[in-house]
C-alpha atoms as a PDB file:
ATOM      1  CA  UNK A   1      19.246   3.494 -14.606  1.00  0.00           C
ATOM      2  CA  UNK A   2      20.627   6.959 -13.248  1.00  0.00           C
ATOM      3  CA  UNK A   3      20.509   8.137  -9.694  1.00  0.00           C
ATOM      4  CA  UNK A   4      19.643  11.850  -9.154  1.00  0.00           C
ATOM      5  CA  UNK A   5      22.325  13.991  -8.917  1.00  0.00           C
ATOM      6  CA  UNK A   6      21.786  17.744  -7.595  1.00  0.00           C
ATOM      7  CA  UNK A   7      24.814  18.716 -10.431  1.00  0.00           C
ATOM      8  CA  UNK A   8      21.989  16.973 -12.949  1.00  0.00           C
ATOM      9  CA  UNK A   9      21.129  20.010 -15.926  1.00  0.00           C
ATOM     10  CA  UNK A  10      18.046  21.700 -14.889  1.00  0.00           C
ATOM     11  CA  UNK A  11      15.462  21.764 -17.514  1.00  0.00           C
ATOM     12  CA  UNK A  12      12.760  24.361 -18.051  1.00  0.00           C
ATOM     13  CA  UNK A  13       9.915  23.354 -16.434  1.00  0.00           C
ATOM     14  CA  UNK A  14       7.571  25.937 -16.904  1.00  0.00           C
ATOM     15  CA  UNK A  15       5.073  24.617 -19.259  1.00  0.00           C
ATOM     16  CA  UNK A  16       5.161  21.071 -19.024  1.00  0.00           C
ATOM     17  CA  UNK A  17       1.952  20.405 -17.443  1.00  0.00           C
ATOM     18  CA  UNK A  18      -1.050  18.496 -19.423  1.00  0.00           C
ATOM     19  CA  UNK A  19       2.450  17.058 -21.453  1.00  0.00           C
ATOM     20  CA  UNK A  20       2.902  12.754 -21.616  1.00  0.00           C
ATOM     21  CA  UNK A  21       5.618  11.472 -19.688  1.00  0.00           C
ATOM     22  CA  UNK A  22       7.395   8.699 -21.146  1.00  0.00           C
ATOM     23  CA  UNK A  23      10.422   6.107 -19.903  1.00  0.00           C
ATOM     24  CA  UNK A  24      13.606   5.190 -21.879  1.00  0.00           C
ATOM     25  CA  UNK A  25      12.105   2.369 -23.552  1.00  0.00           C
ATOM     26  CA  UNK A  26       8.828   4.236 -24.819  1.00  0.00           C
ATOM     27  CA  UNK A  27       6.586   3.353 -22.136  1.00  0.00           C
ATOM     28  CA  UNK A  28       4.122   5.933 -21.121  1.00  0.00           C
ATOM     29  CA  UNK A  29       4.299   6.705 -17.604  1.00  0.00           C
ATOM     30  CA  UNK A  30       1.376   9.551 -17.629  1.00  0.00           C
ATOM     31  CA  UNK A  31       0.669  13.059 -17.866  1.00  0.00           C
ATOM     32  CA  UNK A  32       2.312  15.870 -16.139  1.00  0.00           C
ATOM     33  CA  UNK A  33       0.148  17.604 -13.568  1.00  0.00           C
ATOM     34  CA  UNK A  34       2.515  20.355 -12.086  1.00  0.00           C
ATOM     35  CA  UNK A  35       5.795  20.732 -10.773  1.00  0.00           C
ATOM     36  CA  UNK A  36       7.031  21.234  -7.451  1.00  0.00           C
ATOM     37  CA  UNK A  37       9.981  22.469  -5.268  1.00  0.00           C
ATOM     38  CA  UNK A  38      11.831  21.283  -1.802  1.00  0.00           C
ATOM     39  CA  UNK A  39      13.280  23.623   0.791  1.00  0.00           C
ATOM     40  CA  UNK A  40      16.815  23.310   2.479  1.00  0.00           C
ATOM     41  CA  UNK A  41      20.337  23.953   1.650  1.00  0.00           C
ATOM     42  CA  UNK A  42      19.823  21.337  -1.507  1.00  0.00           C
ATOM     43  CA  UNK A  43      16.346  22.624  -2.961  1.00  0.00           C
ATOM     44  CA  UNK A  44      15.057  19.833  -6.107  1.00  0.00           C
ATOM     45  CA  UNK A  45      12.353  20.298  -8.240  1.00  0.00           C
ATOM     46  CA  UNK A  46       9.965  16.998  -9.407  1.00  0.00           C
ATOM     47  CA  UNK A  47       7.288  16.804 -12.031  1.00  0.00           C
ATOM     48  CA  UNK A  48       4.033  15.309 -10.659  1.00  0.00           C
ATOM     49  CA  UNK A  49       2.879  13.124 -12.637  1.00  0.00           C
ATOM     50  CA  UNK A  50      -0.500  11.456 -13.052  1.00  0.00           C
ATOM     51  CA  UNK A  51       0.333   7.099 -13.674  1.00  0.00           C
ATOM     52  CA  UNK A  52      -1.237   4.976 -15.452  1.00  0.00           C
ATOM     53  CA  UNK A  53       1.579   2.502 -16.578  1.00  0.00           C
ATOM     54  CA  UNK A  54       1.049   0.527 -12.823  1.00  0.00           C
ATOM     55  CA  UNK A  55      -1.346   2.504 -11.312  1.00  0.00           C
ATOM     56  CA  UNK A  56      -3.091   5.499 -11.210  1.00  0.00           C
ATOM     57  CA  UNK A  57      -2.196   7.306  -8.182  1.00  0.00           C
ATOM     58  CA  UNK A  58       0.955  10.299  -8.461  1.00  0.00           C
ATOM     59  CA  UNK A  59       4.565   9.851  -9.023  1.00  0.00           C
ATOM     60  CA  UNK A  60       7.348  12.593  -7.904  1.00  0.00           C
ATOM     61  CA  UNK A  61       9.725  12.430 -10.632  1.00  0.00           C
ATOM     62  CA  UNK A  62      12.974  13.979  -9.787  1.00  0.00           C
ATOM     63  CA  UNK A  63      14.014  16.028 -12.251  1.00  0.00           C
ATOM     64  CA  UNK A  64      17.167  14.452 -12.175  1.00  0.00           C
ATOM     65  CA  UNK A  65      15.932  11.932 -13.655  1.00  0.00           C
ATOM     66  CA  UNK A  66      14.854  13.938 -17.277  1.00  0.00           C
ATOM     67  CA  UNK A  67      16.864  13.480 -20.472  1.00  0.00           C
ATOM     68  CA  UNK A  68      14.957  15.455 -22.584  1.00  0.00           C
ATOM     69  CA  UNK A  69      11.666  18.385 -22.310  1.00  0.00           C
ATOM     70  CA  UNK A  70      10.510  18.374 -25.662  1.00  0.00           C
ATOM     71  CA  UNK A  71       7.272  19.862 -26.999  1.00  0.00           C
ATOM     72  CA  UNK A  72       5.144  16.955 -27.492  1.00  0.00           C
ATOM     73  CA  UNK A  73       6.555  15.182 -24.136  1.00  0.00           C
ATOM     74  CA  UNK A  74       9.173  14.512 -21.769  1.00  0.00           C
ATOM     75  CA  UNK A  75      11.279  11.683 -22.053  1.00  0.00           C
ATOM     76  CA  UNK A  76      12.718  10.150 -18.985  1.00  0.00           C
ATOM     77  CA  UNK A  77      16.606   8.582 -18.466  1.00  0.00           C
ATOM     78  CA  UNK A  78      14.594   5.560 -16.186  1.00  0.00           C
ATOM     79  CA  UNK A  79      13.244   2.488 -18.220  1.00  0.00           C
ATOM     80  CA  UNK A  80      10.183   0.650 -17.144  1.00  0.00           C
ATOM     81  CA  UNK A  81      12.162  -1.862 -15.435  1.00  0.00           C
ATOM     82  CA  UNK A  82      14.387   0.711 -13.074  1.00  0.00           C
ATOM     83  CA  UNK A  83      10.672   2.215 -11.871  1.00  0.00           C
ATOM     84  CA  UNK A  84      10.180  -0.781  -9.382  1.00  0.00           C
ATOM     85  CA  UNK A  85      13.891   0.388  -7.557  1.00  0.00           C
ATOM     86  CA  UNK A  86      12.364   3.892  -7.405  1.00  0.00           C
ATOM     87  CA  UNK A  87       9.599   5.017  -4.385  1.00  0.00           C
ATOM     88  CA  UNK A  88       8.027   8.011  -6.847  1.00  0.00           C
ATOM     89  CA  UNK A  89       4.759   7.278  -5.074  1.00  0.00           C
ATOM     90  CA  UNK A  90       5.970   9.006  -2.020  1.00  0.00           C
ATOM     91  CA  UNK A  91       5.265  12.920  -1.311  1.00  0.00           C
ATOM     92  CA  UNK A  92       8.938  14.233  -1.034  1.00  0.00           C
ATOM     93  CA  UNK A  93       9.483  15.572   2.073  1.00  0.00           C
ATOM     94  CA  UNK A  94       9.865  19.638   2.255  1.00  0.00           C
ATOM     95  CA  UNK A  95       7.467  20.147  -0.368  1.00  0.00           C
ATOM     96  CA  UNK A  96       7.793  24.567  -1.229  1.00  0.00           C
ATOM     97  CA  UNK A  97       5.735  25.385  -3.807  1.00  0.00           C
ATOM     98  CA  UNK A  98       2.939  24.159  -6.822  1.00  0.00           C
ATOM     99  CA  UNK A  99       3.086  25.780  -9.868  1.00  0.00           C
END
């Protein structure tokens, strides 16, 4: 498990959405939907992602928390088991921008 980090790489973010999201250990978390920005003196960016590995609502993945943007899918640094530590299902406060 890894903690987000604002000196995490940044990734390129601007065509991930409709790509599957998938944990460390190869379990699919969902599909991207778009990706979105905070405000403030330390700005982060999350993917939104559509669930289905424990339900269906949205998760707010930090971006921190991306090993790899590939072409096929995005592979996560967070296994399956690390999710239940995280609160994704909660709307980040300072929420800038959709794109």
């Amino acid at each position: 498990m890894t903690a987000s980090s604002p000196d995490s790489p940044s990734h390129d973010l601007t065509r991930v959405e409709g790509l599957p999201v998938y944990t460390y250990d190869d379990e699919s978390l969902g599909v991207v939907t778009r990706v979105v920005s905070t405000q403030g003196s330390n700005p982060r960016r999350y993917i939104v992602v559509k669930g289905n590995l424990y339900a269906t609502g949205e998760y707010y993945v930090p971006e921190a928390e991306i090993q790899r943007v590939g072409q096929a899918r995005i592979l996560l640094q967070t296994t399956r088991d690390d999710l239940a530590e995280f609160d994704w299902f909660k709307r980040p406060e300072g929420i800038l921008s959709t794109n």
